[in-house]
N, C-alpha and C. Protein backbone atom coordinates (compact mmCIF):
# COMPACT_ATOMS: atom_id res chain seq x y z
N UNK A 1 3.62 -17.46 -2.76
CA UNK A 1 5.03 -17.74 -2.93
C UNK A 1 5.33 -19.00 -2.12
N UNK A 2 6.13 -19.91 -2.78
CA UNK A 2 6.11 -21.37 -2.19
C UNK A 2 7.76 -21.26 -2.25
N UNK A 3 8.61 -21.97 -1.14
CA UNK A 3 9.97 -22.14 -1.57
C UNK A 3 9.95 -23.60 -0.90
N UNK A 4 10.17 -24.48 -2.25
CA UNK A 4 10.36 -25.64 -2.37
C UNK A 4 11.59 -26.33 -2.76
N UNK A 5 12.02 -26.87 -2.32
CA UNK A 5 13.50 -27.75 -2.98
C UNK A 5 14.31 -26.95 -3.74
N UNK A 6 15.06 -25.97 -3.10
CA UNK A 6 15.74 -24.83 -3.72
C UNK A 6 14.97 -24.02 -4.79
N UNK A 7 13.70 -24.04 -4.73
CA UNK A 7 13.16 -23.05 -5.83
C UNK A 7 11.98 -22.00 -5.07
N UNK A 8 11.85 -21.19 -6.22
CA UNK A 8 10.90 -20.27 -5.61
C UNK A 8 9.75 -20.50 -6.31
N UNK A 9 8.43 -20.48 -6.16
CA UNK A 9 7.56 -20.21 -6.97
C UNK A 9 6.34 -19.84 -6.81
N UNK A 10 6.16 -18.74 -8.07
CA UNK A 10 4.85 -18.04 -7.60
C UNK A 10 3.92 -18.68 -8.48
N UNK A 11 2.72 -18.25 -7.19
CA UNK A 11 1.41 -18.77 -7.95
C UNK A 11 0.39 -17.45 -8.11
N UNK A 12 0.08 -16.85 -8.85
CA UNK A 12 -0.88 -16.02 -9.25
C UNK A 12 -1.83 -16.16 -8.54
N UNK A 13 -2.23 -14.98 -7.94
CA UNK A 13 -3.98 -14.92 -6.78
C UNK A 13 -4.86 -14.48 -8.11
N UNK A 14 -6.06 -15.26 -7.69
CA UNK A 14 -7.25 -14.61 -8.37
C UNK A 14 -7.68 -13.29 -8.12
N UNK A 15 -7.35 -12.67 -6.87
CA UNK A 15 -8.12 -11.08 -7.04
C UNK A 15 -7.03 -10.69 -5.86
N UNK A 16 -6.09 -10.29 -6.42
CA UNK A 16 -5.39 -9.46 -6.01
C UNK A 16 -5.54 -8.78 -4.74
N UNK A 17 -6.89 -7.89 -4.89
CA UNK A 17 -6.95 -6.71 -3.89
C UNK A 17 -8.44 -7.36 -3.24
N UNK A 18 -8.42 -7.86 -2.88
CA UNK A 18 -10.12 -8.54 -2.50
C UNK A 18 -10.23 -8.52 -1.33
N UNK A 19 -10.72 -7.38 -0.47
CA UNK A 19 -11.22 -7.42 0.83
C UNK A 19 -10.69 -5.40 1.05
N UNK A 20 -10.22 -5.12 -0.21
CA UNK A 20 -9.37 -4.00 -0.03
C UNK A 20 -10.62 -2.55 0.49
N UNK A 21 -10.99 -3.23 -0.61
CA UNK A 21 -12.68 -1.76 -0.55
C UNK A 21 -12.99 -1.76 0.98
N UNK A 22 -13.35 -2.63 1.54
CA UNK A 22 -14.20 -2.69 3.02
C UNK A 22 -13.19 -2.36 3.69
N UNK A 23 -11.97 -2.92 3.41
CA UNK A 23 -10.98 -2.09 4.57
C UNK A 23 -10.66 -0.72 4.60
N UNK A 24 -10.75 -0.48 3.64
CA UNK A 24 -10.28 0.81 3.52
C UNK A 24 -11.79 1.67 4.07
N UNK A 25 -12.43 1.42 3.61
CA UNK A 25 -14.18 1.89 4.53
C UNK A 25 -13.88 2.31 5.72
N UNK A 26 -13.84 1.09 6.20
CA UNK A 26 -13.50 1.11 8.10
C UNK A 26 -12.58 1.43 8.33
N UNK A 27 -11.51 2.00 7.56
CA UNK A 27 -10.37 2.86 7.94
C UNK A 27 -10.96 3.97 8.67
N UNK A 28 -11.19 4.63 7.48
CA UNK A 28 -11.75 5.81 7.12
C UNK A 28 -13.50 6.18 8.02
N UNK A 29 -13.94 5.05 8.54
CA UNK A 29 -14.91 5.49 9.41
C UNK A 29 -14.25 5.59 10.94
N UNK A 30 -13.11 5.06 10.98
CA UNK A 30 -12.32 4.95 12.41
C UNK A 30 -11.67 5.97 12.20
N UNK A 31 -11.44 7.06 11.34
CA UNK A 31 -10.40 8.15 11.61
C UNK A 31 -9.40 7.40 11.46
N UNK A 32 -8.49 6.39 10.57
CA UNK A 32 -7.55 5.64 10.74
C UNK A 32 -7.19 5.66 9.27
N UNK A 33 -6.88 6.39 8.61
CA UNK A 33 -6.59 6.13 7.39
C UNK A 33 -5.89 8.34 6.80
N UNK A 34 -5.12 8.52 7.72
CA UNK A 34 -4.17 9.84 7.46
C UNK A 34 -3.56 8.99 7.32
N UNK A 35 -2.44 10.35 6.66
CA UNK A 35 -1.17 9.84 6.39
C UNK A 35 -0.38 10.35 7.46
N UNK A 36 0.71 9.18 7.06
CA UNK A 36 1.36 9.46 8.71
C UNK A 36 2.78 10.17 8.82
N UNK A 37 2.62 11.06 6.99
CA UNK A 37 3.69 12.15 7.07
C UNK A 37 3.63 12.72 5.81
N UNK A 38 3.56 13.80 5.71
CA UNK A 38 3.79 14.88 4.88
C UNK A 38 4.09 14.06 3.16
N UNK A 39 2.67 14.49 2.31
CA UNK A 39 3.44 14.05 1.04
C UNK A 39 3.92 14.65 0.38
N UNK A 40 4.80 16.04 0.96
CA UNK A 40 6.10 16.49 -0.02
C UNK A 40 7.13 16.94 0.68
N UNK A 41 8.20 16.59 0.57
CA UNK A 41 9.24 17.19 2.04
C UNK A 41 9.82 18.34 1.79
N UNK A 42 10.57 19.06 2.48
CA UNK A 42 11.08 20.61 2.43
C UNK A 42 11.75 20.41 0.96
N UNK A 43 12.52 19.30 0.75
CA UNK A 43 13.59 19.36 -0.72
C UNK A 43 12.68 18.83 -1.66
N UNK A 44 11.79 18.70 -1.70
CA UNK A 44 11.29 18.23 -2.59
C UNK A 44 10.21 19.58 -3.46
N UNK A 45 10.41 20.81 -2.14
CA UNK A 45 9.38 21.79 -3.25
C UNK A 45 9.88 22.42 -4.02
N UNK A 46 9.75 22.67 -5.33
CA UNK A 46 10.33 23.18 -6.22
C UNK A 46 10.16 25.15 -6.00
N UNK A 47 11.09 25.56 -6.11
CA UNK A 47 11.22 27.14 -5.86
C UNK A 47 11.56 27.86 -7.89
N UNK A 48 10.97 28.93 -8.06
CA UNK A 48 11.29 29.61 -9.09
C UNK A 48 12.22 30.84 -8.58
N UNK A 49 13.16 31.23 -9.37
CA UNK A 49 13.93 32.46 -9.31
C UNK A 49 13.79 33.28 -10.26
């Protein structure tokens, strides 16, 4: 993203996610890759009656 002379403009990356795999590796060999809260909250569980 470039902001030039009142404009914005994007330039398309060649690979998006490129370095993503290995990071996420070494997350996950560091114990560093939980989540850092609950993925469903109290209102969000659905109850039957």
């Amino acid at each position: 993203m470039i902001f030039e002379d009142d404009q914005i403009i994007l330039i398309p990356i060649d690979e998006p996610r490129k370095g993503w795999e290995k990071a996420f590796k070494k997350m996950n060999a560091q114990g560093d890759d939980k989540l850092l809260m609950d993925s469903v909250f109290k209102d969000e569980l659905f109850k039957t009656i």
